[in-house]
C-alpha atoms as a PDB file:
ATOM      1  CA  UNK A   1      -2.644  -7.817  -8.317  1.00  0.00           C
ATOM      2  CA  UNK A   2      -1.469  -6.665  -5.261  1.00  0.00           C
ATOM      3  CA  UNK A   3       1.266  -3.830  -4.417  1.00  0.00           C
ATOM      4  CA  UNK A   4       4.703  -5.706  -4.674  1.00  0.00           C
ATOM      5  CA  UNK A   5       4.121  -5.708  -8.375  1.00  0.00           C
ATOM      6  CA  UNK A   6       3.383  -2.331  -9.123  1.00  0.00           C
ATOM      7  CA  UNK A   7       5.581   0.207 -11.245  1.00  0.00           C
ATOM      8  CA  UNK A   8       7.334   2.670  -9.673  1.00  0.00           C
ATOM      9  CA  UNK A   9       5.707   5.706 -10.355  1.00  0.00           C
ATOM     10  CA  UNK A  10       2.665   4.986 -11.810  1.00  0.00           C
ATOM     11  CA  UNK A  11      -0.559   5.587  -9.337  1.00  0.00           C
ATOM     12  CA  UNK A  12      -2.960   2.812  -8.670  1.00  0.00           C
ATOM     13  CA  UNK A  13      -6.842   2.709  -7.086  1.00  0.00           C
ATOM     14  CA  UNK A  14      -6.539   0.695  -3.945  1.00  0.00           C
ATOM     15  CA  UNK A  15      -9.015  -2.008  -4.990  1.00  0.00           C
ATOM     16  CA  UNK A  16      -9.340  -3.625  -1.269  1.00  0.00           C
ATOM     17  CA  UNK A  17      -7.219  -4.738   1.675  1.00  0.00           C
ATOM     18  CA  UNK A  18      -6.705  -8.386   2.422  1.00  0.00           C
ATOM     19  CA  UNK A  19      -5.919  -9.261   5.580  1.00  0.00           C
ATOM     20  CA  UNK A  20      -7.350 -10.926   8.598  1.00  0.00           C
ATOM     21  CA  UNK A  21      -5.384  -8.696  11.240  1.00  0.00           C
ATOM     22  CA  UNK A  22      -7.630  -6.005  12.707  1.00  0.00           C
ATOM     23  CA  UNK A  23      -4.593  -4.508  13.735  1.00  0.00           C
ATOM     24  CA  UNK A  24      -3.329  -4.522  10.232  1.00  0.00           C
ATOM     25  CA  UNK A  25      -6.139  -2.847   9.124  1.00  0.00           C
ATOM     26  CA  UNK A  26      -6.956  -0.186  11.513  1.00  0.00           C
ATOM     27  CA  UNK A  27      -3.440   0.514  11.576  1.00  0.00           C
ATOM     28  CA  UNK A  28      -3.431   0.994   7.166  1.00  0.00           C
ATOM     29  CA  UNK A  29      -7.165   3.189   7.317  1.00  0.00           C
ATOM     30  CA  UNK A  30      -5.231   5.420   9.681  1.00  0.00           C
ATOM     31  CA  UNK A  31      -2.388   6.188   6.992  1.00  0.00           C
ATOM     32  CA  UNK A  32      -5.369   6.604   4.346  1.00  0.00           C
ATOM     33  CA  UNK A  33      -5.090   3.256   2.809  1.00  0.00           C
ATOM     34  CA  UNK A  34      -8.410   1.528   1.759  1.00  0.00           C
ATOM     35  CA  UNK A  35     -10.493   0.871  -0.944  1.00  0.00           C
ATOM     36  CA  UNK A  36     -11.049   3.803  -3.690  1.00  0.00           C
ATOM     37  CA  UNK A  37      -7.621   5.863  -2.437  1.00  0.00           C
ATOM     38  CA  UNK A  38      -5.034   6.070  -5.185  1.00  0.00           C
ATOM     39  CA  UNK A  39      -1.937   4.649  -3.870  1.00  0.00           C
ATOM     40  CA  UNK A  40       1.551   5.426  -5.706  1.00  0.00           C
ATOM     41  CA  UNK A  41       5.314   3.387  -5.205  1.00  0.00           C
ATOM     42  CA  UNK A  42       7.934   6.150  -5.007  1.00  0.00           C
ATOM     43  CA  UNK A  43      10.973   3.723  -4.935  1.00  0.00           C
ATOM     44  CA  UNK A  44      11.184   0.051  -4.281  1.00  0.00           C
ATOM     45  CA  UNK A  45      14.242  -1.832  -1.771  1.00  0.00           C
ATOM     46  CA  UNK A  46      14.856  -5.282  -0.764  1.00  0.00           C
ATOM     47  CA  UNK A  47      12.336  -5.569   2.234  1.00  0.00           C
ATOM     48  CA  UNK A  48       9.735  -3.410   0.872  1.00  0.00           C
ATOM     49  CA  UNK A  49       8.833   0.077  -0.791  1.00  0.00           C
ATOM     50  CA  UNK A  50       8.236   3.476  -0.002  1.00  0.00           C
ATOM     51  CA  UNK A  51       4.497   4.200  -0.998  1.00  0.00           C
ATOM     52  CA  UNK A  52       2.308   7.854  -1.574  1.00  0.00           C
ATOM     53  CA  UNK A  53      -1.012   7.756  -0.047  1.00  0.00           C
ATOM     54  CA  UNK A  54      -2.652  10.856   0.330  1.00  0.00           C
ATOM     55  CA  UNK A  55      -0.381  14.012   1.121  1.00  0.00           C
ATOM     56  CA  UNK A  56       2.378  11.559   3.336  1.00  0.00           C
ATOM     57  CA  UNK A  57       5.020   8.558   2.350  1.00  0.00           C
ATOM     58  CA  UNK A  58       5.351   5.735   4.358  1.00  0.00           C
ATOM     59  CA  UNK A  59       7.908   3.075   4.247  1.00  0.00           C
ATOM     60  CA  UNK A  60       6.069  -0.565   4.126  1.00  0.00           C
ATOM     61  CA  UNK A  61       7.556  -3.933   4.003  1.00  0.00           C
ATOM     62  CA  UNK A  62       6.169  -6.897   1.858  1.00  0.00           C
ATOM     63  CA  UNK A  63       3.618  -8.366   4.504  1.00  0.00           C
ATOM     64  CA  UNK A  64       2.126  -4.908   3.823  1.00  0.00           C
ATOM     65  CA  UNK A  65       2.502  -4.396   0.244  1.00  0.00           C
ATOM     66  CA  UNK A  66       0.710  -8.150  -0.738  1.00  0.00           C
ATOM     67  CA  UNK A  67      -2.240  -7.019   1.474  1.00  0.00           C
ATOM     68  CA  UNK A  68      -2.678  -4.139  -0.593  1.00  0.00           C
ATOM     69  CA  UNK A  69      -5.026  -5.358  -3.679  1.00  0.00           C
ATOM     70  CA  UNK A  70      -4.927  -2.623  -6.583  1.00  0.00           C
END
């Protein structure tokens, strides 16, 4: 299951990252998002969702949010 169908509200364990983009993934460890951090949707919109990690919210769109395995 990956992040687009989460609940709002509800806090997940980030079960692993899929993607082949090193970019993509140096760029998500440096907001705190890999395996083992909990992970929470605030709010969802048409293009994305606003996401908790850690002590920070970040806006992400869907390429982001269905790399996101929880």
């Amino acid at each position: 299951m990956n992040l687009t169908v989460a609940e709002e509200g509800k806090e997940y364990i980030i079960r692993a990252i899929e993607t082949d983009d090193e970019e993509l993934n140096a760029f998500l460890f440096s907001l705190g998002c890999y395996s083992g951090e909990p992970i929470t949707v605030i709010s969802r919109r048409r293009g994305g969702c606003t996401v908790s990690i850690k002590d920070g919210r970040y806006n992400i769109d869907n390429q982001l949010a269905e790399a996101i395995l929880i």
